[in-house]
Protein backbone atom coordinates (compact mmCIF):
# COMPACT_ATOMS: atom_id res chain seq x y z
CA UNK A 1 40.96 -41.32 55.43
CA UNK A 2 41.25 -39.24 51.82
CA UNK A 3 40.88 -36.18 52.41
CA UNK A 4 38.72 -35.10 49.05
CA UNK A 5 38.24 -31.33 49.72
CA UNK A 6 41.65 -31.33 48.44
CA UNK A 7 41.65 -33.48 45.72
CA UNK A 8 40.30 -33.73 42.37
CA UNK A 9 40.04 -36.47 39.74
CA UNK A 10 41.10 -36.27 36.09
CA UNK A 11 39.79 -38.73 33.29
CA UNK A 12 42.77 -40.69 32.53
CA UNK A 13 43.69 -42.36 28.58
CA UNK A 14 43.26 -45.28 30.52
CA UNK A 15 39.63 -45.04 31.64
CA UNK A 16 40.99 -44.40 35.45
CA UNK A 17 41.54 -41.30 37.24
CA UNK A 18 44.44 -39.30 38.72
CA UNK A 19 44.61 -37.27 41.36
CA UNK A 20 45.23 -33.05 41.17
CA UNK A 21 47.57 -31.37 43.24
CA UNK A 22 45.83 -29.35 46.14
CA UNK A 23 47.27 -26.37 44.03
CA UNK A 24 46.41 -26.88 40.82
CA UNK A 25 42.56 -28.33 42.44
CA UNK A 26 42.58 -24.35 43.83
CA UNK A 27 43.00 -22.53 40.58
CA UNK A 28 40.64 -24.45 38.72
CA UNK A 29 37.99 -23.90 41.20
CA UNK A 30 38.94 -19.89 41.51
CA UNK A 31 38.50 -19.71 37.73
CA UNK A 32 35.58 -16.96 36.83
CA UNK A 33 32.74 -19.16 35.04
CA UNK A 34 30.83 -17.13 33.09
CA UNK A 35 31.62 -13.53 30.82
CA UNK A 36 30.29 -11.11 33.59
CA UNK A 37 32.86 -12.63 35.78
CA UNK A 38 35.62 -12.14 33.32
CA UNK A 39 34.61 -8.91 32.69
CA UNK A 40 34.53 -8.10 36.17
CA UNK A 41 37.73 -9.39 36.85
CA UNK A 42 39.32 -7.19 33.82
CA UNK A 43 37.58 -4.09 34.21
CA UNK A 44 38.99 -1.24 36.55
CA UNK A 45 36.73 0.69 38.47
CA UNK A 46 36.53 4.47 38.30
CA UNK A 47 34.35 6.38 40.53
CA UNK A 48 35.33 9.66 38.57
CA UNK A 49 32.86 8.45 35.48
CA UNK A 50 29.36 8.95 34.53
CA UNK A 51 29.39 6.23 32.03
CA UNK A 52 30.85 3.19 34.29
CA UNK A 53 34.60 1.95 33.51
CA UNK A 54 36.22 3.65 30.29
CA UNK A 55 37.39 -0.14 29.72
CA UNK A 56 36.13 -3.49 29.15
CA UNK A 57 36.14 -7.02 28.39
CA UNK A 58 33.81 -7.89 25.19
CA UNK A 59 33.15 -10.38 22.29
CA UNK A 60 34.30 -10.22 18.98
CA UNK A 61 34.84 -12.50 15.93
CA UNK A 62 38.11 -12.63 17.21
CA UNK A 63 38.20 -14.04 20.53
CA UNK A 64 37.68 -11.38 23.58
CA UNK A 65 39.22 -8.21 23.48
CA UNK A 66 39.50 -4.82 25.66
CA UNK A 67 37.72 -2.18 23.82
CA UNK A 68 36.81 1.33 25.22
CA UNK A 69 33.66 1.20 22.61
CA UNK A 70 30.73 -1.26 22.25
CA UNK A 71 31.08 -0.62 18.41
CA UNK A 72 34.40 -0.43 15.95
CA UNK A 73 33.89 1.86 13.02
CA UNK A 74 34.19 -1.30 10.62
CA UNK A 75 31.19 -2.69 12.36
CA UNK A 76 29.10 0.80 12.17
CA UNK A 77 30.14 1.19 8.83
CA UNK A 78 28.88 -2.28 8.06
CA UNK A 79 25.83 -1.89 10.24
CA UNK A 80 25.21 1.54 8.35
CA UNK A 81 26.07 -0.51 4.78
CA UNK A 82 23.18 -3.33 5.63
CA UNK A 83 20.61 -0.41 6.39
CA UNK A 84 21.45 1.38 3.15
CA UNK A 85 20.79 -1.70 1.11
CA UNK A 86 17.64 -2.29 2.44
CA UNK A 87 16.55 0.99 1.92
CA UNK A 88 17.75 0.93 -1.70
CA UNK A 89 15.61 -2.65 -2.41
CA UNK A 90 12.50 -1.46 -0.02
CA UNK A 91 12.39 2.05 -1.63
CA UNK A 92 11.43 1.58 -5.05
CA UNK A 93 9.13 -1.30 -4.06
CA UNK A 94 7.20 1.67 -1.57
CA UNK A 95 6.91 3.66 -4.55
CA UNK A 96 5.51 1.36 -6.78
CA UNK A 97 2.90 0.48 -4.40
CA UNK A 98 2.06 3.91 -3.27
CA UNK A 99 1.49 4.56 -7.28
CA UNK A 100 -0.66 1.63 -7.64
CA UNK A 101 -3.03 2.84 -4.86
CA UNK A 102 -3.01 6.17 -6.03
CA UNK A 103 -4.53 4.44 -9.32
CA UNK A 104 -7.00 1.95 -7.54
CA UNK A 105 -8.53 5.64 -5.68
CA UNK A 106 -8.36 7.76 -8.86
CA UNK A 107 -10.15 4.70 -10.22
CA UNK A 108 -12.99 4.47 -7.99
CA UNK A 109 -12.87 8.61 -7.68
CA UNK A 110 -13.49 7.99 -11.83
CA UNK A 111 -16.72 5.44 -11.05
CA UNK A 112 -18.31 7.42 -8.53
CA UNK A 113 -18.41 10.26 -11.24
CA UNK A 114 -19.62 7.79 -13.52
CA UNK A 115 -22.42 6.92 -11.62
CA UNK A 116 -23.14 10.42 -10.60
CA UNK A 117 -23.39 11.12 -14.39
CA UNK A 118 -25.57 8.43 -15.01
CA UNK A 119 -27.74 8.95 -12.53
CA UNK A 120 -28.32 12.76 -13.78
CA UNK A 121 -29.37 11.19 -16.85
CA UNK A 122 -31.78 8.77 -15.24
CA UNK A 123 -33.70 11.72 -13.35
CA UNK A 124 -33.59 14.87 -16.49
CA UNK A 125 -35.28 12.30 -19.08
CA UNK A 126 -31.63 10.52 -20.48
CA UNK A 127 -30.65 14.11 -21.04
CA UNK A 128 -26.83 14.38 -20.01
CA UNK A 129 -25.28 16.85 -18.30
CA UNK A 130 -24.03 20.04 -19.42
CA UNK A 131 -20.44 20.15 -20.46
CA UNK A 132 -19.34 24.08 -21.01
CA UNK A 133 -16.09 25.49 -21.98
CA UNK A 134 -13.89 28.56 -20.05
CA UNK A 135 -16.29 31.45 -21.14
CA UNK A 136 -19.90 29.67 -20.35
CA UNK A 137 -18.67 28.19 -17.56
CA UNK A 138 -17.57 31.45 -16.09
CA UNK A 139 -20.42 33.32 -16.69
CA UNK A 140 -23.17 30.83 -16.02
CA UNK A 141 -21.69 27.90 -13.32
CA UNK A 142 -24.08 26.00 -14.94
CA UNK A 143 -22.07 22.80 -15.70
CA UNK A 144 -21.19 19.67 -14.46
CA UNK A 145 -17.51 21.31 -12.77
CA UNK A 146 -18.26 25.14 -12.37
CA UNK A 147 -14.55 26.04 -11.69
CA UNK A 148 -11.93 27.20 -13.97
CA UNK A 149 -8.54 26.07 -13.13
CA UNK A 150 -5.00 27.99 -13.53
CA UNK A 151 -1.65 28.82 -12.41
CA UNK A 152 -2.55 31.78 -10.89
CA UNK A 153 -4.76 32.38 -7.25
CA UNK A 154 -7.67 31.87 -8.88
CA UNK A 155 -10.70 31.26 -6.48
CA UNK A 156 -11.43 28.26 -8.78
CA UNK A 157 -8.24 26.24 -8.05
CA UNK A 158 -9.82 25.94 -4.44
CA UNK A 159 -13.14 26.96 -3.85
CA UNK A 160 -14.79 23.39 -3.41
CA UNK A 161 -18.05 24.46 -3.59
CA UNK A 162 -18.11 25.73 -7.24
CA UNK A 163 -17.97 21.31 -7.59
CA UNK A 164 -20.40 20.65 -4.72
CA UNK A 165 -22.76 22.95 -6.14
CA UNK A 166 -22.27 22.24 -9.51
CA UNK A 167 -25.13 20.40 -11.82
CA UNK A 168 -23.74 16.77 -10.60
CA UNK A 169 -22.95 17.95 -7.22
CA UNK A 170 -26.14 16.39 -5.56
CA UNK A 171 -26.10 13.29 -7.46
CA UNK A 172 -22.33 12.62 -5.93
CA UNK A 173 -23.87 13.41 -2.55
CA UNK A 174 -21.71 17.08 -2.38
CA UNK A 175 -18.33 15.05 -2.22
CA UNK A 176 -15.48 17.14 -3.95
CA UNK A 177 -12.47 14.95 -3.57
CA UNK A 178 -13.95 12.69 -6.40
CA UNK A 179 -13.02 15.39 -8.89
CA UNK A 180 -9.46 14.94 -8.04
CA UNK A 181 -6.71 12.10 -8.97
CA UNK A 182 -4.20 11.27 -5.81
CA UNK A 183 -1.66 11.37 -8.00
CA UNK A 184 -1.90 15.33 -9.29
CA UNK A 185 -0.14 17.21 -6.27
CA UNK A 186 1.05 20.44 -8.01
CA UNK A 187 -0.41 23.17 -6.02
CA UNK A 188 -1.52 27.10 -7.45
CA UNK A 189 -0.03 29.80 -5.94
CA UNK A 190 -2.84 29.53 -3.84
CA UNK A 191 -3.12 26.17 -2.40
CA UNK A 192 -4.07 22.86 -3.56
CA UNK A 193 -5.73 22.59 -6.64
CA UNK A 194 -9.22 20.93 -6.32
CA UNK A 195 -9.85 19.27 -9.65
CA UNK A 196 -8.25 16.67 -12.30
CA UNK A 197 -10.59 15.33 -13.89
CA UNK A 198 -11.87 16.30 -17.21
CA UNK A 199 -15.13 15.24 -18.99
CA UNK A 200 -14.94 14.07 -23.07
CA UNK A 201 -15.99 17.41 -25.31
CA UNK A 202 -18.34 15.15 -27.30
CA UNK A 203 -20.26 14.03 -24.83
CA UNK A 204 -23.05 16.11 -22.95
CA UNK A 205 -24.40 19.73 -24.23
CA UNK A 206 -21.48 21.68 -24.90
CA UNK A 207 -23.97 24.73 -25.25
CA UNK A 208 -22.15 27.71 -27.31
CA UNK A 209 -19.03 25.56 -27.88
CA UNK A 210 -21.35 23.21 -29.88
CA UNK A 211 -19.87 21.93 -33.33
CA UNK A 212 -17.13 24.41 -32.82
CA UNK A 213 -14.40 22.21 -32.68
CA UNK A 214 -15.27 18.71 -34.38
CA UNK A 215 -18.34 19.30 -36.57
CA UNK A 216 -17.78 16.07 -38.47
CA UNK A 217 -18.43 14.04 -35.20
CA UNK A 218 -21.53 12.74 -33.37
CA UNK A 219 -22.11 15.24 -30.49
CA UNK A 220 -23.65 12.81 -27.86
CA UNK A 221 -26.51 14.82 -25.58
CA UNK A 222 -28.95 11.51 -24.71
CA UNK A 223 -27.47 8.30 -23.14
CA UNK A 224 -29.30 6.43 -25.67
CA UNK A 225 -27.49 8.16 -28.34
CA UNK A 226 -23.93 6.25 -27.34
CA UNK A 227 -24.59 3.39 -29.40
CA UNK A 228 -21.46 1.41 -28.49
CA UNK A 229 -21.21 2.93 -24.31
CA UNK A 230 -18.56 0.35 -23.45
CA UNK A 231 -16.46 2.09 -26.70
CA UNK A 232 -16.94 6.00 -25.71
CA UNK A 233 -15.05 7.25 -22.97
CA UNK A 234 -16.49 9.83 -20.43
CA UNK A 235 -14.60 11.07 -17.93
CA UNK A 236 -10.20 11.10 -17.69
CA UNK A 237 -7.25 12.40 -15.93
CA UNK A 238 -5.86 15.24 -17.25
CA UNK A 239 -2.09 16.53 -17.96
CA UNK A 240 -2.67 19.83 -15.08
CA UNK A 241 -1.03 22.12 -17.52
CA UNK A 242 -3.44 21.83 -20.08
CA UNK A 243 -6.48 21.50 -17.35
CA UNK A 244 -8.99 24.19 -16.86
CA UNK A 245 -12.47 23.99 -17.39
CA UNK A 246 -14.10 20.55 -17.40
CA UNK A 247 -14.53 20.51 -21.81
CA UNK A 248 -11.46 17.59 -22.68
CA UNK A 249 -11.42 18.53 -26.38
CA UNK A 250 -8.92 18.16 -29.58
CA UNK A 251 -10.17 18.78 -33.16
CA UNK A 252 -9.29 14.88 -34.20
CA UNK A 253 -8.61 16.03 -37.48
CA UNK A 254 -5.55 17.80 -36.70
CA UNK A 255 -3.53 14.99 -34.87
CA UNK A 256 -1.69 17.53 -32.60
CA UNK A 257 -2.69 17.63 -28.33
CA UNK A 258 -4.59 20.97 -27.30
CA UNK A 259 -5.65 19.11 -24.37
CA UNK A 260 -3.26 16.49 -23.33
CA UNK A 261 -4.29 13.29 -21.03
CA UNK A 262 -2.68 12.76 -17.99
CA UNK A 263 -0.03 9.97 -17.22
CA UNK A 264 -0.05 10.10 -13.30
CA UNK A 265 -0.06 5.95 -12.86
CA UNK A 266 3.25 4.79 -14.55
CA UNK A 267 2.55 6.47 -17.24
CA UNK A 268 -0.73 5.27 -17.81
CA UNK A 269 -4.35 7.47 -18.46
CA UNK A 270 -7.55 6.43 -16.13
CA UNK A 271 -10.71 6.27 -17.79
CA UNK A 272 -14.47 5.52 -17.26
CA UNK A 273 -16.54 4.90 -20.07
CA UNK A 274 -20.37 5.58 -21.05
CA UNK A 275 -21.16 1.95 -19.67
CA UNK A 276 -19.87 2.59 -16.40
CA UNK A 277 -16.72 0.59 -16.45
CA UNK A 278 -13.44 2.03 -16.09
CA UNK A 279 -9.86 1.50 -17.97
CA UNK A 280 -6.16 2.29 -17.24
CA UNK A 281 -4.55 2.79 -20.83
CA UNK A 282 -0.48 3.52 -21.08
CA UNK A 283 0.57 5.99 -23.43
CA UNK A 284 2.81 4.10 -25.77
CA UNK A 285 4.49 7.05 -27.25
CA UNK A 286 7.26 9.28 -24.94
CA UNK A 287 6.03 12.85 -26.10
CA UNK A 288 2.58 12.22 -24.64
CA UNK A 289 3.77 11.76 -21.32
CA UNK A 290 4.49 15.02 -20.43
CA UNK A 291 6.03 16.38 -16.54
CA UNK A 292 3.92 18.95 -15.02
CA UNK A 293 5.73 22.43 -15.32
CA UNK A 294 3.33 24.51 -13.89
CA UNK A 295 2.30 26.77 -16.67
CA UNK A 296 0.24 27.06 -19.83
CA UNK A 297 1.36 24.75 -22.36
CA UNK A 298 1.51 25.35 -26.52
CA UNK A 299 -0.75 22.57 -28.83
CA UNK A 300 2.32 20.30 -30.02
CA UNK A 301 1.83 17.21 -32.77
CA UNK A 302 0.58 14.15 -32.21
CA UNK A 303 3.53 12.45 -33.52
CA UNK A 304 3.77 9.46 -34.22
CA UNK A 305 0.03 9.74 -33.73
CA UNK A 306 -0.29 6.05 -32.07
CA UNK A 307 -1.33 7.73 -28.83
CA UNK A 308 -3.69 10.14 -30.90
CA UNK A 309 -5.94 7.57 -32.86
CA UNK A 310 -6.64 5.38 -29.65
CA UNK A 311 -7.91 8.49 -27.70
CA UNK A 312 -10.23 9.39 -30.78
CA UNK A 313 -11.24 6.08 -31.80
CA UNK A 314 -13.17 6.34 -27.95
CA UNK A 315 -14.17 10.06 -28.15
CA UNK A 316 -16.94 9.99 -30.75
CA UNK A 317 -17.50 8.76 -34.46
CA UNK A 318 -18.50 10.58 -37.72
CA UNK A 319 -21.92 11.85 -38.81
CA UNK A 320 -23.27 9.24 -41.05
């Protein structure tokens, strides 16, 4: 009888079979099968390691090879190379939408001031709220922001209840953050300033500021007096080096910034306007868009005065 333990058969051209030699039957059967067995078979042992055998069997685009490391330098510098491109294409589109939603909260910050303005009208008899410059404002707190913002450690820049207890506090339920636009992070000396937003000079009782700057104009002190609300703006964002009391005023017949509107979102002002609703306007023109540097700024021109004329087309109109 065949003895097949030692025997095994080969496909032949011919559709038949062939016997192996008992030898050659042996080495195919002692073969490893599988990587771990290869690397087993090629890897010295060292007892004297902490970190196993200082060689070994392993992969590559290349076939297998003995490598001391799992990784070559080509392949970390590639590896490093594929995480640096992704971090260049993810990075700026992070940015972008950490600036949007910075806008969408400065936004809603902008209506809930709205509506706490409007709803100070609705309960002192359409009367609307006082709107004081630096001196009256300091001396009385009698406004709709009582603080007085700087560059210095003023007790204003931080002092949140000089908003919470100011005229339009209770009618935002004593919330301060709305004052403030996400995107304005320049500290005082002092900490973190508390305030952005700015309310339009020609709109409220500006009380001893009155027809000081734009005596031509139609100061607004009733709701019912803004005959075209969707057209007048309110409330804005504004540029933190010209920001200190709550008055946002330029005399329009001089074309040049005193006060200059921020440009926080992209280069883009927020808005809300005597109707409630609220805009995002880009500046159009580079000098308007100005870097915060931390320090009192000079009035400059409004030149060309693009930027200018759609700001005061939505501040007020002439006396008839």
């Amino acid at each position: 009888m065949l003895d097949v333990g030692c025997w095994m058969f080969r496909g032949s051209r011919l559709g038949g079979f062939s016997p192996l030699s008992p030898d050659k039957a042996n080495k195919r059967q002692s073969r490893p099968r599988s990587f771990r067995a290869i690397r087993a078979r090629a890897m010295p042992q060292h007892s004297d390691s902490d970190f196993g055998p200082s060689d070994f069997l392993r992969p590559s685009a290349f076939g297998f090879r003995i490598s001391s490391f799992a990784f070559t330098l080509i392949e970390l510098l590639v590896v490093i190379g594929i995480i640096a491109l992704l971090a260049a294409l993810l990075l700026p589109v992070l940015a972008k939408s950490k600036a949007k939603a910075q806008g969408v909260t400065c936004a809603n910050n902008l209506q809930q001031l709205s509506l706490a303005w409007a709803l100070y009208a609705e309960d002192n008899g359409d009367w609307l709220v006082n709107n004081h410059g630096v001196p009256e404002t300091l001396a009385r707190r009698d406004t709709w922001a009582n603080n007085v913002e700087d560059w210095q450690s003023s007790d204003d820049n931080t002092n949140i209840t000089y908003l919470t207890d100011s005229d339009l506090g209770p009618y935002a339920n004593g919330s301060a953050r709305i004052y403030k636009c996400p995107a304005d992070r320049e500290p005082a000396p002092n900490g973190p300033r508390i305030r952005s937003m700015s309310m339009n000079a020609m709109v409220g009782d500006p009380g001893e500021l009155t027809n000081r700057f734009n005596p031509l104009y139609v100061q607004f002190y009733k709701l019912a007096e803004v005959s075209n609300p969707s057209g007048i703006f309110v409330f804005l964002d504004e540029q933190a080096d010209t920001l200190n009391d709550g008055f946002f005023v330029n005399r329009l017949e001089e074309y040049s910034w005193g006060n200059v509107p921020g440009s926080y979102h992209n280069g883009a002002v927020n808005l809300s306007f005597a109707d409630g609703h609220e805009e995002s306007h880009r500046w159009v023109v580079p000098g308007t868009v100005r870097p915060v540097l931390r320090t009192r700024i000079d009035k400059f021109p409004a030149s060309p005065p693009t930027d200018f004329d759609w700001l005061k087309a939505r501040t007020s109109f002439k006396k008839p």
